[in-house]
N, C-alpha and C. Protein backbone atom coordinates (compact mmCIF):
# COMPACT_ATOMS: atom_id res chain seq x y z
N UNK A 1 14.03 -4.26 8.75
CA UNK A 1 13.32 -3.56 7.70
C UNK A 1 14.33 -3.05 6.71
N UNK A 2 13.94 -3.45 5.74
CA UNK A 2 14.75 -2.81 4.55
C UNK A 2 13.87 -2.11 3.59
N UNK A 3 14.97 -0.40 3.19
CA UNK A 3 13.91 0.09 2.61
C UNK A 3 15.12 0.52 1.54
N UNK A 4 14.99 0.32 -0.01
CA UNK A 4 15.52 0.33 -1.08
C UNK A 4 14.78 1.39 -2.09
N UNK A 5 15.59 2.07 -2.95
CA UNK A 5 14.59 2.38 -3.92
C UNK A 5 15.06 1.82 -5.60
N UNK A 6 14.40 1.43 -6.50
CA UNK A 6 14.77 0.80 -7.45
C UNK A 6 14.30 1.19 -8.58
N UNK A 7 15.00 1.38 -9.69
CA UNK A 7 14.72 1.84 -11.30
C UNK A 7 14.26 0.84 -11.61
N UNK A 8 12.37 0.78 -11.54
CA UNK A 8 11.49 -0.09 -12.14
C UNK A 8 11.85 -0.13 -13.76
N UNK A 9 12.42 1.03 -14.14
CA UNK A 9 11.96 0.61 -15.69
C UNK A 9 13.20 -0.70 -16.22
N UNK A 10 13.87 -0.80 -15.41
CA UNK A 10 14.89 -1.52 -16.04
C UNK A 10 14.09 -3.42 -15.46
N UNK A 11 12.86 -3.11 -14.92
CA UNK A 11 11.99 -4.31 -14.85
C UNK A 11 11.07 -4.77 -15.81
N UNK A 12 11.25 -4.06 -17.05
CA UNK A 12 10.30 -4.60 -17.96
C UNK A 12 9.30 -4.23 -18.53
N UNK A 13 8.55 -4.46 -19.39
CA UNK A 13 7.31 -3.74 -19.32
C UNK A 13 6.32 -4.43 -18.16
N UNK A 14 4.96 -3.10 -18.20
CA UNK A 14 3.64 -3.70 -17.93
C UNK A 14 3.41 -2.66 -16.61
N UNK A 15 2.48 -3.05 -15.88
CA UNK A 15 2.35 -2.44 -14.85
C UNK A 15 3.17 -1.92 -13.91
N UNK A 16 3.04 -0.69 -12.87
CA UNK A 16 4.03 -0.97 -11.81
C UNK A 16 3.74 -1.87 -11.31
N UNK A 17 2.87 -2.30 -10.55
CA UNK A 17 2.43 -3.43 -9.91
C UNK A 17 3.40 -4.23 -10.81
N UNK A 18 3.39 -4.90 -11.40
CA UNK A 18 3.88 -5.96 -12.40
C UNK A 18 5.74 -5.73 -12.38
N UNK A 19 6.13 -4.47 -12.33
CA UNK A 19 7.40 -4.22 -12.05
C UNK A 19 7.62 -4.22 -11.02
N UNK A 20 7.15 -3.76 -9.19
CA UNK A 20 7.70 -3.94 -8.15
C UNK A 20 7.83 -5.60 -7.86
N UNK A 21 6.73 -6.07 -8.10
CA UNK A 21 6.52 -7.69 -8.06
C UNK A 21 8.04 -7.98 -8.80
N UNK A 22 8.43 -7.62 -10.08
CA UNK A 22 9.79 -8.44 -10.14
C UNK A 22 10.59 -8.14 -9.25
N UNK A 23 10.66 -6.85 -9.25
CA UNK A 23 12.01 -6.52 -8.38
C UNK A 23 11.95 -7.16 -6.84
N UNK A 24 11.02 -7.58 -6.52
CA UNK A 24 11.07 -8.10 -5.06
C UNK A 24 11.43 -9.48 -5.34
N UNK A 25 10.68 -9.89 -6.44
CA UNK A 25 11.11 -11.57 -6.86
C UNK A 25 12.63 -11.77 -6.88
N UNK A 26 13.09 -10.64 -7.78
CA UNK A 26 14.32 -10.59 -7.65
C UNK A 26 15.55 -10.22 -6.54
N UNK A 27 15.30 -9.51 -6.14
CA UNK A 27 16.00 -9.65 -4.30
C UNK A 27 15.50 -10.86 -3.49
N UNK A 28 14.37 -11.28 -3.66
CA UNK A 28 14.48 -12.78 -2.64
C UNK A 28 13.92 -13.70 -3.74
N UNK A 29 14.73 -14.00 -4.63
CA UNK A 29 14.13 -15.15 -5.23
C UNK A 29 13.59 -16.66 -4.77
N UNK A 30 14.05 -16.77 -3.49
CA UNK A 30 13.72 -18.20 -2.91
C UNK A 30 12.83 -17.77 -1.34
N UNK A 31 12.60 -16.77 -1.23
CA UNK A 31 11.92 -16.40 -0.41
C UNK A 31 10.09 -16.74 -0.17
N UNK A 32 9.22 -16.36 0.49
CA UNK A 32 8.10 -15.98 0.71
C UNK A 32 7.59 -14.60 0.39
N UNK A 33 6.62 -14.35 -0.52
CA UNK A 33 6.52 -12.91 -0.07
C UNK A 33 5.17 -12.58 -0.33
N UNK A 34 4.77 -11.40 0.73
CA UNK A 34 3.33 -11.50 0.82
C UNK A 34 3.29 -9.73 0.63
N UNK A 35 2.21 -9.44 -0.26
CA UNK A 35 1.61 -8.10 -0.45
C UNK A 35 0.89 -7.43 0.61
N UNK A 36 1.81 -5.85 1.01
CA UNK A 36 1.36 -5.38 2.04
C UNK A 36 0.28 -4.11 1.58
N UNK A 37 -0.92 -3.46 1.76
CA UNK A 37 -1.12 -2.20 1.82
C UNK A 37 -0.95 -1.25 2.36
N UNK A 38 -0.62 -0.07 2.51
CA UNK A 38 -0.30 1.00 3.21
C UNK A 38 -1.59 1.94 3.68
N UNK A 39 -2.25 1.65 4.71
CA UNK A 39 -3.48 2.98 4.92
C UNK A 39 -2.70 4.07 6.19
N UNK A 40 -2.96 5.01 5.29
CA UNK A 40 -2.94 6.45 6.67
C UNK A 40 -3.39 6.08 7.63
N UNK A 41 -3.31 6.24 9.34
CA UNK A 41 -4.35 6.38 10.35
C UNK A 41 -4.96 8.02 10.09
N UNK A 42 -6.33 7.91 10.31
CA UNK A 42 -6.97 9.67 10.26
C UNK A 42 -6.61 10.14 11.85
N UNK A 43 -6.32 11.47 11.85
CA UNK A 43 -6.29 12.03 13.00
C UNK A 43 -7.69 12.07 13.94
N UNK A 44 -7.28 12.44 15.20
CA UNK A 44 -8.40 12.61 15.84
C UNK A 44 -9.75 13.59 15.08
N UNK A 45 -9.34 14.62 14.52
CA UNK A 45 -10.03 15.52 13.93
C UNK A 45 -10.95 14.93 12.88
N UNK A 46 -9.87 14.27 12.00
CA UNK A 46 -10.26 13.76 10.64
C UNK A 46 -11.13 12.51 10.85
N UNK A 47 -11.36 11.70 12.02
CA UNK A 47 -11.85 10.49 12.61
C UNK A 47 -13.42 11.50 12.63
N UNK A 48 -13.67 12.61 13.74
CA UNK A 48 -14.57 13.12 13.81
C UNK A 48 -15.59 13.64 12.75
N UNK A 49 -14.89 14.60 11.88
CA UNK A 49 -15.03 14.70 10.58
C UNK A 49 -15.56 13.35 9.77
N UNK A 50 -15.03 12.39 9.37
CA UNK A 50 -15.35 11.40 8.63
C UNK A 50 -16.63 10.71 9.12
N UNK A 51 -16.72 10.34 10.73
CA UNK A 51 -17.76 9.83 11.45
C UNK A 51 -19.33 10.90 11.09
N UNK A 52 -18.80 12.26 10.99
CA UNK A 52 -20.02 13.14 10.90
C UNK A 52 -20.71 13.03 9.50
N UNK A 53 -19.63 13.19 8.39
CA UNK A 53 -20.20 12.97 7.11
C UNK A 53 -20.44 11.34 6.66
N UNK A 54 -20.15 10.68 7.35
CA UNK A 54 -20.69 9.67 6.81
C UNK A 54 -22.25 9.46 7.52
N UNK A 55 -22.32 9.99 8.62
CA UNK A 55 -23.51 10.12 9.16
C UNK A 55 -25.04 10.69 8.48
N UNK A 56 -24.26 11.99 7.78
CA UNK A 56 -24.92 12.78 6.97
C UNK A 56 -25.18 11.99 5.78
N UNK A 57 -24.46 11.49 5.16
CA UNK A 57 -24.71 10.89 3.86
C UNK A 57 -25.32 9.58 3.74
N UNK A 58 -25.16 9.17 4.75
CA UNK A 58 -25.63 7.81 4.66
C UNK A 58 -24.17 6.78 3.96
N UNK A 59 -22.98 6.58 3.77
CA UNK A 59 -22.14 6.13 3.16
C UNK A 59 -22.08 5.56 4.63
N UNK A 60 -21.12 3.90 4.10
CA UNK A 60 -20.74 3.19 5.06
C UNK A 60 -19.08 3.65 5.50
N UNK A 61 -19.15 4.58 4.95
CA UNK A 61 -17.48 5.54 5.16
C UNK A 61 -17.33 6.67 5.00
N UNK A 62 -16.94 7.71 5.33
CA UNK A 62 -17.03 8.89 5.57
C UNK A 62 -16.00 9.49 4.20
N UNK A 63 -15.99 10.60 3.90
CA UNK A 63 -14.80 10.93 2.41
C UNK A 63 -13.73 11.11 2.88
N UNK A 64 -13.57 11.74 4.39
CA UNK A 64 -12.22 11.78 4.33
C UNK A 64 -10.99 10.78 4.21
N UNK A 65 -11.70 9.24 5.07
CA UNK A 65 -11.38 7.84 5.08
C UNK A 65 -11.53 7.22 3.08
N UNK A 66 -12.39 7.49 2.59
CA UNK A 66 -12.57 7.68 1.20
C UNK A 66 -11.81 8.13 0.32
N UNK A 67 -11.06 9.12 0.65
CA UNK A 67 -9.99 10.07 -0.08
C UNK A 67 -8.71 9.56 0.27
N UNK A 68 -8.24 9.20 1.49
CA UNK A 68 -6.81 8.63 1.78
C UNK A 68 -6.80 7.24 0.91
N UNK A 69 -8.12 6.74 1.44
CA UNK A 69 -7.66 5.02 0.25
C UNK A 69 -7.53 5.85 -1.20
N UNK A 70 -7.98 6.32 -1.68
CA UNK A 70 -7.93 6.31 -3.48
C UNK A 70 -6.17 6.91 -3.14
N UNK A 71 -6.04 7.50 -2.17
CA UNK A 71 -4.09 8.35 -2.28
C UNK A 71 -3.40 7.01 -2.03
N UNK A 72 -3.36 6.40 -1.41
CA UNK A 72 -2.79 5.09 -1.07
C UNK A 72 -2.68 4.38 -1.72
N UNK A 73 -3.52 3.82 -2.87
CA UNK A 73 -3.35 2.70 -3.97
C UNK A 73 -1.93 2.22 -4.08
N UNK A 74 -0.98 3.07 -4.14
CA UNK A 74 0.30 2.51 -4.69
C UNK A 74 1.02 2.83 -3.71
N UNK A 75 0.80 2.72 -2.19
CA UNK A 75 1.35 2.58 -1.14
C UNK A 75 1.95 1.15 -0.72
N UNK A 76 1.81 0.53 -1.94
CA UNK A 76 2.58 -1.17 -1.76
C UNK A 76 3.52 -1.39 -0.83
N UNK A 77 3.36 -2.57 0.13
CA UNK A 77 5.13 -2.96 0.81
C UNK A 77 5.11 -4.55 1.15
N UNK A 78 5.78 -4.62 0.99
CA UNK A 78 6.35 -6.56 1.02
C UNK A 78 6.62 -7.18 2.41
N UNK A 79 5.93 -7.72 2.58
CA UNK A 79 7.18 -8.63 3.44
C UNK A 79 7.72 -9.65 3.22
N UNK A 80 8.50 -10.25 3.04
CA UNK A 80 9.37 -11.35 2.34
C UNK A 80 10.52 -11.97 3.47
N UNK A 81 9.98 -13.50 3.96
CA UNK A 81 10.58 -14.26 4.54
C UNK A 81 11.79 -15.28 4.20
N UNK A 82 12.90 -14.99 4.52
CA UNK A 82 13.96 -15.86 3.33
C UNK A 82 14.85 -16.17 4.53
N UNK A 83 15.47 -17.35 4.76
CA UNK A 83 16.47 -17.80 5.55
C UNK A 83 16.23 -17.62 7.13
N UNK A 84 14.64 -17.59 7.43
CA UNK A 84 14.48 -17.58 8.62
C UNK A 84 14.54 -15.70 8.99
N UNK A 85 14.67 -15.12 8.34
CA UNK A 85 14.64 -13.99 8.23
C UNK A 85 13.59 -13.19 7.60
């Protein structure tokens, strides 16, 4: 696992999305690389919680599970296969 941090702006314009994508292009240019998402696990508590209000509301997901995805969006991570590695 490699974990780097990198001055997107010197990637260009446009999105971050659009800037981490270079910078990974650019560390494995001959590589594979596949887009990861990042979700929280909810705690036991927050599992209970979420199960109850979604119960209540009728939602096929509860808010607390609701609220970590919208925090997560830009929880991006790569994995990138290069040289058998």
């Amino acid at each position: 696992m490699i974990r780097e941090k990198y001055d997107l702006s010197t990637y260009g314009k446009g999105s971050k999305k659009k800037k981490k994508d270079r910078a990974i292009h650019d560390k494995f240019p001959h590589g594979k690389i596949y887009t990861l998402i990042g979700k929280e696990k909810l705690t036991k508590s927050e599992r209970v919680i979420d199960n109850v209000l979604g119960f209540f509301t009728d939602a096929p997901f509860g808010i607390p599970d609701f609220i970590n995805g919208m925090k997560n969006l830009d929880k991006e991570f790569y994995l990138a296969e290069e040289d058998e590695k």
